[in-house]
N, C-alpha and C. Protein backbone atom coordinates (compact mmCIF):
# COMPACT_ATOMS: atom_id res chain seq x y z
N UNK A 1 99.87 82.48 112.11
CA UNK A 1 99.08 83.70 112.18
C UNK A 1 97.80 83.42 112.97
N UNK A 2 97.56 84.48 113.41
CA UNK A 2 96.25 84.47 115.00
C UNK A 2 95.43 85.71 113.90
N UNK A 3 93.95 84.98 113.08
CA UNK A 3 93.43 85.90 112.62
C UNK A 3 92.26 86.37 114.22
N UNK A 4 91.73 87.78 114.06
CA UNK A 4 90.82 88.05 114.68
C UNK A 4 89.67 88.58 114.11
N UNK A 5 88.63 88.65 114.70
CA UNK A 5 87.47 89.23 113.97
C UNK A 5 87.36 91.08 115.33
N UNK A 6 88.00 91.80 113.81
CA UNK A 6 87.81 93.44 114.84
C UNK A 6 86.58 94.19 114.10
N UNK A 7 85.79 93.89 112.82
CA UNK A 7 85.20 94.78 112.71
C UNK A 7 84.38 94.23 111.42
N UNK A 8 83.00 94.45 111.26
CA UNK A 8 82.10 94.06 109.65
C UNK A 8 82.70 95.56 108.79
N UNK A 9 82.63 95.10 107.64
CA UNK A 9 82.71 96.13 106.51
C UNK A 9 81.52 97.23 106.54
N UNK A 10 80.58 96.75 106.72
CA UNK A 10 79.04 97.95 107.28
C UNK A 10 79.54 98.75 108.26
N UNK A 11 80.46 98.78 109.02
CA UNK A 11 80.66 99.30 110.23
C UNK A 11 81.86 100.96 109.17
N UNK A 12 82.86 100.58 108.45
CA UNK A 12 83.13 101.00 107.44
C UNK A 12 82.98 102.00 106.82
N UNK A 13 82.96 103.36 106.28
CA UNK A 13 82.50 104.61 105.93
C UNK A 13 84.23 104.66 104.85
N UNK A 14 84.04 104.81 103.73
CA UNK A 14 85.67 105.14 102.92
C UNK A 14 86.26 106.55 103.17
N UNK A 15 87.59 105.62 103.92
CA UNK A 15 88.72 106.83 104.12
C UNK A 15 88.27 107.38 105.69
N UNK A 16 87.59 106.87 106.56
CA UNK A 16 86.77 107.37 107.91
C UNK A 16 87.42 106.70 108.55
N UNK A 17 88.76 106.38 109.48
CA UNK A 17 89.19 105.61 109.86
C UNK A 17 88.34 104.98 111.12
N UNK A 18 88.56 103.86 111.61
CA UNK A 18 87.73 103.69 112.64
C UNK A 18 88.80 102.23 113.74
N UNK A 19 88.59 103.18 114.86
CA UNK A 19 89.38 102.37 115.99
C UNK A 19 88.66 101.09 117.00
N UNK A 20 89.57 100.49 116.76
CA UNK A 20 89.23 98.83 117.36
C UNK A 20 90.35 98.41 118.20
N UNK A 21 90.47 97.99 119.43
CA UNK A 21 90.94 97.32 120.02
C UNK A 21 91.18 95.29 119.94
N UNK A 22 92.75 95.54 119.96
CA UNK A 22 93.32 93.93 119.03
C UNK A 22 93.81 93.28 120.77
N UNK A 23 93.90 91.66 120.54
CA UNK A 23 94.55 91.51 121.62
C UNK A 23 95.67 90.49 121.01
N UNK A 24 96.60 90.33 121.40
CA UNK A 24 97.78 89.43 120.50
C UNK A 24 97.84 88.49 121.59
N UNK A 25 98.53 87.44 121.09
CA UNK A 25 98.38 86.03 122.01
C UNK A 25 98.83 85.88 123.08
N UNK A 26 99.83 86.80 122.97
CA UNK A 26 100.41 87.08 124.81
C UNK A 26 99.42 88.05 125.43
N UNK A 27 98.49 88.15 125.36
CA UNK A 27 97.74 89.30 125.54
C UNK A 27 97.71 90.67 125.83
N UNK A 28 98.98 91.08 124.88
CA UNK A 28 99.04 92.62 124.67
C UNK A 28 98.03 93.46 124.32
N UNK A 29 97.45 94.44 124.50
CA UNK A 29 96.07 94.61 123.82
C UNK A 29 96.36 96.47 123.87
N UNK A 30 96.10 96.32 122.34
CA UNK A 30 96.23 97.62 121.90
C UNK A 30 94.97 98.39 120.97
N UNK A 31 95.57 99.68 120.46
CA UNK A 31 94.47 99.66 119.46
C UNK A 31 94.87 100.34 117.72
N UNK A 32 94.18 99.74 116.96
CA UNK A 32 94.61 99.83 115.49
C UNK A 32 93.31 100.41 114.65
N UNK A 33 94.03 101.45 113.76
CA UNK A 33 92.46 102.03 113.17
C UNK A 33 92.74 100.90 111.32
N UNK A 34 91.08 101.09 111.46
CA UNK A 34 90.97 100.20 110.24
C UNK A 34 90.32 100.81 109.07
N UNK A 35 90.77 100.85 108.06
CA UNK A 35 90.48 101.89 106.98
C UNK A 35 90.61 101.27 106.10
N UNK A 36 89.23 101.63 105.02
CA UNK A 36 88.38 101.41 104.12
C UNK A 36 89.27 102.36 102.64
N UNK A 37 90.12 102.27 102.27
CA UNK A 37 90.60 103.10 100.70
C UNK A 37 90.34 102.34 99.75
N UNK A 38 89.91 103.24 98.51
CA UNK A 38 90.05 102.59 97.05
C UNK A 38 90.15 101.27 97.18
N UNK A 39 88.79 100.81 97.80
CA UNK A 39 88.37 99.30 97.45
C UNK A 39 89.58 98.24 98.28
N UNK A 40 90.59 98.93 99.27
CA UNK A 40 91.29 97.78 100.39
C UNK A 40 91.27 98.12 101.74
N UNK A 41 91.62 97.37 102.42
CA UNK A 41 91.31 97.19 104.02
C UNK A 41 92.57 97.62 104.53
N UNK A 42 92.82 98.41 105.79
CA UNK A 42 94.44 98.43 106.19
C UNK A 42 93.66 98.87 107.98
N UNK A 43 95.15 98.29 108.46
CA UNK A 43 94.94 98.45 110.03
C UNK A 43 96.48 98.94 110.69
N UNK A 44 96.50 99.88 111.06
CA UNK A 44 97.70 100.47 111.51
C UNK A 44 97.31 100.92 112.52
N UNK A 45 98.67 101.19 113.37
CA UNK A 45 98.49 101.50 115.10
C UNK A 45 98.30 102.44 115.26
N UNK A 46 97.25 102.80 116.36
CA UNK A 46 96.55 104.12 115.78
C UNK A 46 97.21 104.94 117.17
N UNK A 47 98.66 105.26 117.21
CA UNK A 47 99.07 105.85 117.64
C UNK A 47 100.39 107.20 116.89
N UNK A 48 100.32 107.85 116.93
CA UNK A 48 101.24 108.49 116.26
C UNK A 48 102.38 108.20 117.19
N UNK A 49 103.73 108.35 116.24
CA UNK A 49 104.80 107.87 116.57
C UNK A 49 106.00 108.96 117.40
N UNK A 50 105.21 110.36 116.79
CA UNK A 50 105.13 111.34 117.20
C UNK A 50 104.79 112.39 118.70
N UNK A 51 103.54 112.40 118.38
CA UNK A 51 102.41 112.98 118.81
C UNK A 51 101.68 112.14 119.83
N UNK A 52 101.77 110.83 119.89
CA UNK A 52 101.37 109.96 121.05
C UNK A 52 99.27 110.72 120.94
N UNK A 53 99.34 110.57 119.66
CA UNK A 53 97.85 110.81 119.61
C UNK A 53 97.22 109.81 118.54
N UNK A 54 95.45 109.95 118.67
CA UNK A 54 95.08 108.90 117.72
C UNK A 54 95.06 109.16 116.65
N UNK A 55 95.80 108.15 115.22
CA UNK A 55 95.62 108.37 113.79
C UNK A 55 94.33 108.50 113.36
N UNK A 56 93.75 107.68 114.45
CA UNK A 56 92.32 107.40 113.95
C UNK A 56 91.77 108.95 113.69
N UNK A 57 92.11 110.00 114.63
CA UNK A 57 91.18 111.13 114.18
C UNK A 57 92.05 112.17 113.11
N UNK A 58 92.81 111.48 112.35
CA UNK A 58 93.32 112.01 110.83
C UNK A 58 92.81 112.13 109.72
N UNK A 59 92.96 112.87 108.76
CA UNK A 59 92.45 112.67 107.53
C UNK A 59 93.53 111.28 106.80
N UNK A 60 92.81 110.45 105.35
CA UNK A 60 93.00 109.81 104.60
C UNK A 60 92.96 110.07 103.73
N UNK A 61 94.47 110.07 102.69
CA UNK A 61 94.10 110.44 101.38
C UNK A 61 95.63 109.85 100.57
N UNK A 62 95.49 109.16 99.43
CA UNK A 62 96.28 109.00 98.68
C UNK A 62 97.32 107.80 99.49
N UNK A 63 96.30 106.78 99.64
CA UNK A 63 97.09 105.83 101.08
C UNK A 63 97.86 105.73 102.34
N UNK A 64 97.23 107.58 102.54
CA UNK A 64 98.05 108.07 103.96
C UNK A 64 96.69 108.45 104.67
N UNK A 65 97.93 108.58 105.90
CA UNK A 65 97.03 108.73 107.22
C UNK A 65 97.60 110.08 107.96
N UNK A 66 96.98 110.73 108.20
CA UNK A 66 97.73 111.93 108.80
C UNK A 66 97.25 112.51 110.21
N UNK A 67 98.33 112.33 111.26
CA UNK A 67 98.31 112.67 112.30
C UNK A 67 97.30 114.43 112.99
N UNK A 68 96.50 113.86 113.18
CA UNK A 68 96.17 115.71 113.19
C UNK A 68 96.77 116.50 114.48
N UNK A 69 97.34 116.38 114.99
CA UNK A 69 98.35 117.20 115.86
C UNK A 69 99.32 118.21 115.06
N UNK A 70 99.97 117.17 114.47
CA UNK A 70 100.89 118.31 113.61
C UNK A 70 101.78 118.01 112.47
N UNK A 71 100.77 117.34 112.06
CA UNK A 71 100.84 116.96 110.42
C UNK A 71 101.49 115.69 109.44
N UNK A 72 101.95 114.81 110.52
CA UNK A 72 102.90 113.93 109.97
C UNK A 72 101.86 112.52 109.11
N UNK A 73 102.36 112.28 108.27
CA UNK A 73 101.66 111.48 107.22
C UNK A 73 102.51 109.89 107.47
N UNK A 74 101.73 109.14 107.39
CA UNK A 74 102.10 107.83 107.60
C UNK A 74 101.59 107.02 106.50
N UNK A 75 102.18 105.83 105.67
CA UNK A 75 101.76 105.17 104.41
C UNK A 75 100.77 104.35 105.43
N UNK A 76 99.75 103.93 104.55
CA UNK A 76 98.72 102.88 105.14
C UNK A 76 98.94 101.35 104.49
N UNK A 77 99.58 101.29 103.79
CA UNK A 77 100.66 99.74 103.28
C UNK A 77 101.99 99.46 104.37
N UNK A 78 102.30 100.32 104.54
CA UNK A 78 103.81 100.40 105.82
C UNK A 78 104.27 100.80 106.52
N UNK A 79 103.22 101.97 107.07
CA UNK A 79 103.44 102.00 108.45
C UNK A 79 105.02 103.79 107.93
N UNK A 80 104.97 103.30 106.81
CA UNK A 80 106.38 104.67 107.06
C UNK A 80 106.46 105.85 107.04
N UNK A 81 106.55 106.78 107.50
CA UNK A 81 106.27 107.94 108.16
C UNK A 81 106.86 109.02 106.60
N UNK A 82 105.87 109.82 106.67
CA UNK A 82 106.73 110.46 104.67
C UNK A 82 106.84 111.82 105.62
N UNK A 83 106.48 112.44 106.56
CA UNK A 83 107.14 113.64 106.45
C UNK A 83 107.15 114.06 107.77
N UNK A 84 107.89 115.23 108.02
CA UNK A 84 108.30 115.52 110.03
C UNK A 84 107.06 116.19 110.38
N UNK A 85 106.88 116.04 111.56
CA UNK A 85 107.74 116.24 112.73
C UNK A 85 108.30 114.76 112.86
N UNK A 86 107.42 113.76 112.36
CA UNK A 86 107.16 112.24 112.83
C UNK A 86 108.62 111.72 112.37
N UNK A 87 109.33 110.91 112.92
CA UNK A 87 110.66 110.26 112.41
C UNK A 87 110.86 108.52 112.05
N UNK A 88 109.83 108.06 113.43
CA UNK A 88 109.41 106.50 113.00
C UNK A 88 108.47 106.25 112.48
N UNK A 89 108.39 104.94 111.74
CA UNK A 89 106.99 104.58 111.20
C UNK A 89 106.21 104.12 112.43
N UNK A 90 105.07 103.80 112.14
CA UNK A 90 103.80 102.84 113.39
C UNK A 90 103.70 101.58 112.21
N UNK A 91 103.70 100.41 113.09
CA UNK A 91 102.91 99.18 112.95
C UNK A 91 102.08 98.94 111.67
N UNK A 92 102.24 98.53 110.87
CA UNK A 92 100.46 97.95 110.08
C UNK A 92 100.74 96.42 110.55
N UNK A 93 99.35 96.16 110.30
CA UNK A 93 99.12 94.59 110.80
C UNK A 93 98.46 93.98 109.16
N UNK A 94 98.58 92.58 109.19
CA UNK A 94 97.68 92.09 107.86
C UNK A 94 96.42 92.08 108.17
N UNK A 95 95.87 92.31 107.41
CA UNK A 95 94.22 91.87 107.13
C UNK A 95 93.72 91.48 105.89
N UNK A 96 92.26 90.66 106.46
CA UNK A 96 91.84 89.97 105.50
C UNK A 96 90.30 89.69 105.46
N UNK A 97 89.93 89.34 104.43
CA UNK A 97 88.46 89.42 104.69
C UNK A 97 87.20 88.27 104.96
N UNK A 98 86.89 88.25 105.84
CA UNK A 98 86.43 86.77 105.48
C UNK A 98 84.94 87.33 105.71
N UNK A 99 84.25 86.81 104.31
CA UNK A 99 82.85 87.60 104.44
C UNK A 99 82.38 88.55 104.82
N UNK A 100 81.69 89.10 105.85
CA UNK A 100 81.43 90.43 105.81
C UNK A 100 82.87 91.16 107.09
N UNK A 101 83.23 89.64 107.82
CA UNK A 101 84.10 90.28 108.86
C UNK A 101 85.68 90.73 108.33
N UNK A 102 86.41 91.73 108.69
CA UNK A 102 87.43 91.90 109.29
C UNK A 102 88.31 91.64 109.79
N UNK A 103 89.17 90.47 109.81
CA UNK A 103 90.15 90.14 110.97
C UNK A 103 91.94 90.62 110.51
N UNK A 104 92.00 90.90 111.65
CA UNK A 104 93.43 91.75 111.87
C UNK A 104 94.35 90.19 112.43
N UNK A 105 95.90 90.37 111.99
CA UNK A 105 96.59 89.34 113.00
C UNK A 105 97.82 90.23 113.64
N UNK A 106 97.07 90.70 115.02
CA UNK A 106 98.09 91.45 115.53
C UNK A 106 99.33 91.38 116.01
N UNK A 107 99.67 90.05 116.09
CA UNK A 107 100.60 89.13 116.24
C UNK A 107 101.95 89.45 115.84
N UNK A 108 101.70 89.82 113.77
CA UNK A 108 102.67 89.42 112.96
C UNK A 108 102.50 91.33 112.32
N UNK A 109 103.11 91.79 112.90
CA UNK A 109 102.80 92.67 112.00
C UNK A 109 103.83 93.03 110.79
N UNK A 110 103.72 93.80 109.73
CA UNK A 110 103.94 93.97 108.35
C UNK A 110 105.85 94.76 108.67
N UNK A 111 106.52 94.12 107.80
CA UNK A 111 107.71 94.63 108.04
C UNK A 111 107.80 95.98 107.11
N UNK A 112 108.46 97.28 107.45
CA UNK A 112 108.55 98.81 107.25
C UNK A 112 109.11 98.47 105.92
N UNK A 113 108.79 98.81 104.66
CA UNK A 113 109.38 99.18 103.64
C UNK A 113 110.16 100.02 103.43
């Protein structure tokens, strides 16, 4: 695992998702929103799977993420898509905390439940 440092917890607002750009070791470089719920960290691709728009400007609630185009809800543990238009899940990556930073390993990301 390739940890990175994408973001301090101050930076952070709960349930406010907020977009950061990851680069993976082949240097793919994308971008993943990172969200603050009920006291855990999650980083998912902040692309809808859908809608080819950012999650990041979705609402959060009840460990989802919801596309605001046109409504599709995505789990923030797995990436799996709970309702249409959307049909695939998106990406989550691990994270972890190391002191006040953030690091994502965009590398490895989380297999779809």
């Amino acid at each position: 695992m390739t940890w990175r440092v994408v973001a301090q917890t101050s930076e952070l607002e709960e349930d406010l998702p907020l977009p950061v750009d990851v680069v993976t070791d082949a240097g793919e470089e994308f971008e993943v929103a990172i969200v603050s719920h009920e006291g855990e960290y999650f980083a998912i691709h902040n692309e809808c799977s859908h809608g080819k728009v950012a999650l990041s400007d979705g609402d959060v609630e009840d460990c989802t993420i919801e596309c605001y185009l046109h409504g599709s809800r995505f789990d923030l543990r797995t990436g799996a898509v709970l309702n249409l238009p959307a049909t695939q899940p998106v990406p989550v990556y691990p994270v972890r905390l190391n002191g006040d930073d953030l690091e994502v390993d965009a590398d490895n990301p989380l297999p779809v439940a």
